[in-house]
N, C-alpha and C. Protein backbone atom coordinates (compact mmCIF):
# COMPACT_ATOMS: atom_id res chain seq x y z
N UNK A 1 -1.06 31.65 -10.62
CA UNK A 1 -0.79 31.00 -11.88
C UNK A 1 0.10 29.80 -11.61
N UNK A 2 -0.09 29.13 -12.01
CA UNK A 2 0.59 27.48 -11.86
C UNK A 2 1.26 27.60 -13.45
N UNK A 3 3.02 26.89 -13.67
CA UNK A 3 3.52 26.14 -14.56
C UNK A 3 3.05 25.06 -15.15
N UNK A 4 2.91 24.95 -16.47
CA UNK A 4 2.44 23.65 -16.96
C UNK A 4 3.51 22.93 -17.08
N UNK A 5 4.83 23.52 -17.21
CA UNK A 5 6.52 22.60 -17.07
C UNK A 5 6.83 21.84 -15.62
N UNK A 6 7.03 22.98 -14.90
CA UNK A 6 7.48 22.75 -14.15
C UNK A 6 6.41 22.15 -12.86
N UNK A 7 5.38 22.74 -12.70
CA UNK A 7 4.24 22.99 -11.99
C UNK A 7 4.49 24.18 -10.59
N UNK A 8 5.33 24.68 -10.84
CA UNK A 8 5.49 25.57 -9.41
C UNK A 8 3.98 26.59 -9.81
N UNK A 9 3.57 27.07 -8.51
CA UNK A 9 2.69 28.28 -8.53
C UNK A 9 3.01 29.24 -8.43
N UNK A 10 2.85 30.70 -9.05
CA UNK A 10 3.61 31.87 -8.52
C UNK A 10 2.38 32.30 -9.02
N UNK A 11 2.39 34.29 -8.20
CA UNK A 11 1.58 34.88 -8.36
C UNK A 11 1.89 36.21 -9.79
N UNK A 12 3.14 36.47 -9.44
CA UNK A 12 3.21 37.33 -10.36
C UNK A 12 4.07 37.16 -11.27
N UNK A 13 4.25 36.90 -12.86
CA UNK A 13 4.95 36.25 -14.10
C UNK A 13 6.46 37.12 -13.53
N UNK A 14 7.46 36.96 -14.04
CA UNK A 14 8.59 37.31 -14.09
C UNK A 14 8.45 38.00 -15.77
N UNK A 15 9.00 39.36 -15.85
CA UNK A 15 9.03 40.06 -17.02
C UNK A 15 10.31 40.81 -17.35
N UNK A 16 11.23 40.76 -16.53
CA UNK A 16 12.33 41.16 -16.22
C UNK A 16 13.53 40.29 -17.38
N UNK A 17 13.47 39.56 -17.65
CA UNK A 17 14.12 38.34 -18.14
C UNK A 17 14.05 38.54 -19.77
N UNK A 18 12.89 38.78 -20.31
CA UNK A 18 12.30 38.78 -22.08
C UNK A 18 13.49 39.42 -22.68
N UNK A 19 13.92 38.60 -23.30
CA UNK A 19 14.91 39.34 -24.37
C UNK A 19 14.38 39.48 -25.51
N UNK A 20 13.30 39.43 -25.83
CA UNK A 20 12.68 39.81 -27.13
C UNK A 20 12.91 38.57 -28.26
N UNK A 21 12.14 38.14 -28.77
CA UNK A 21 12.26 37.44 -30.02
C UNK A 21 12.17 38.03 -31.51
N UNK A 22 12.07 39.71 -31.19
CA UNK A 22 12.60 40.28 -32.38
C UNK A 22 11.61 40.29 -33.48
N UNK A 23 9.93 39.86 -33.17
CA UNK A 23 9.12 40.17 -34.21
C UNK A 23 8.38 40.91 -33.02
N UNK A 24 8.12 40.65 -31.86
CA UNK A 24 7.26 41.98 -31.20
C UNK A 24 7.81 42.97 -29.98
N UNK A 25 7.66 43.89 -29.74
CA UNK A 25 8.39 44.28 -28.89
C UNK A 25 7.46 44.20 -27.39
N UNK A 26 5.91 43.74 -27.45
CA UNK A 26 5.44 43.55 -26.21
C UNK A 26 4.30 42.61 -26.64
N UNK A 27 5.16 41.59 -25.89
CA UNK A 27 4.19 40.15 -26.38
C UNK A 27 3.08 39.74 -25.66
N UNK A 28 3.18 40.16 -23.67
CA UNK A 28 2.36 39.40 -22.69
C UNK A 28 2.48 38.54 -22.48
N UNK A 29 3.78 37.97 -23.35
CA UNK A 29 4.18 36.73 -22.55
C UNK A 29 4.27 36.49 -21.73
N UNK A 30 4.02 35.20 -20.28
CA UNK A 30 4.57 35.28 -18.95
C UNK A 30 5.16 34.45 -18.99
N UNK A 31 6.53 34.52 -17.38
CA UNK A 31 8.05 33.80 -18.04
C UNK A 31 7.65 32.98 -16.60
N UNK A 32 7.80 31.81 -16.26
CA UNK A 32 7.81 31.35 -14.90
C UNK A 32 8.97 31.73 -14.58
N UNK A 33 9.02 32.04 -13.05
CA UNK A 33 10.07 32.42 -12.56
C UNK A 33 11.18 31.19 -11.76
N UNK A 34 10.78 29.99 -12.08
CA UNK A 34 11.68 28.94 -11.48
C UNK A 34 12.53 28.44 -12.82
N UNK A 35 11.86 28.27 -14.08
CA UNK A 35 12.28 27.25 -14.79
C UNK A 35 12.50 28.35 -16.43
N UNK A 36 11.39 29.33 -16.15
CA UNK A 36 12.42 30.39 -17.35
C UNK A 36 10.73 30.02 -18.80
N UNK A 37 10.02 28.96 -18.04
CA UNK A 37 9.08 28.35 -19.77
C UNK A 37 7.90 29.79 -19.80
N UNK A 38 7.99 30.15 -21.24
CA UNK A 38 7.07 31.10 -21.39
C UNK A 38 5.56 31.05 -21.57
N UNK A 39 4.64 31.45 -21.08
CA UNK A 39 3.30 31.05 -20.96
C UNK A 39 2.29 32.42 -21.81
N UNK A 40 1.20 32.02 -22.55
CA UNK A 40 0.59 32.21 -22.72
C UNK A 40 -0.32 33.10 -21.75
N UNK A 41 -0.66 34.87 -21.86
CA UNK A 41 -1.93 34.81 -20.71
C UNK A 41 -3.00 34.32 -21.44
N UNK A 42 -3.60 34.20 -19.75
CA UNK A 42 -5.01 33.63 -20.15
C UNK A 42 -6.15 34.50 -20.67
N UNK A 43 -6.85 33.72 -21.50
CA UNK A 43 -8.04 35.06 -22.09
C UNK A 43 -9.24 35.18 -21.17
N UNK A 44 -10.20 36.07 -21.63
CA UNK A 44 -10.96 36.22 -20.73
C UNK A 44 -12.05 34.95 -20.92
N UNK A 45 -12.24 34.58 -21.91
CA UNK A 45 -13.29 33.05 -21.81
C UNK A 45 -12.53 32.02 -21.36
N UNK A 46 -11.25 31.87 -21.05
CA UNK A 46 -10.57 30.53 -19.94
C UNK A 46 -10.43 31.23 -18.73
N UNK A 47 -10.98 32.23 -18.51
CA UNK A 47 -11.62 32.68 -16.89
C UNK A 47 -12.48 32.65 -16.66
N UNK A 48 -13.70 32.72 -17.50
CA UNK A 48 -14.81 32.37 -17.19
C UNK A 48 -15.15 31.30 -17.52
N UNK A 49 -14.59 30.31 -17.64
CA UNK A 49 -15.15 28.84 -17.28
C UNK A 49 -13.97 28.50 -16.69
N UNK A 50 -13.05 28.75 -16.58
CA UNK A 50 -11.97 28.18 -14.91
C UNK A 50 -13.07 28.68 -13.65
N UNK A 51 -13.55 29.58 -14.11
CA UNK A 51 -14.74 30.20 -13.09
C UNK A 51 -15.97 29.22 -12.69
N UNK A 52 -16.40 28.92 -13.71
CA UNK A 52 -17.54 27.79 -13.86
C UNK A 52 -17.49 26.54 -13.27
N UNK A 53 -16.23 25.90 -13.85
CA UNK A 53 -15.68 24.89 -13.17
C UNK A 53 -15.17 24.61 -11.65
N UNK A 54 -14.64 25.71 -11.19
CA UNK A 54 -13.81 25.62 -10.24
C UNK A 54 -14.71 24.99 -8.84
């Protein structure tokens, strides 16, 4: 997974960190682990055409 902030690549989100924003208690958010920006996962139709494309 690549940062769209920062651009570092990492493999596995940092989840350790979520302090909750207090409307969900498990969002799937992923946190980059250099810069802290929270990301969206990806769904399964922006894998299959990151697939297509690639």
């Amino acid at each position: 997974m690549k940062c769209p902030l920062c651009g570092m690549e990492f493999d596995e989100p940092d989840r350790s960190k979520c302090s909750g924003c207090g409307k969900f208690s498990s969002c799937n958010m992923q946190r980059c682990p250099n810069c802290g920006y929270e990301i969206a996962p990806e769904t399964k139709l922006e894998k299959i055409i990151r697939g297509i494309f690639k």
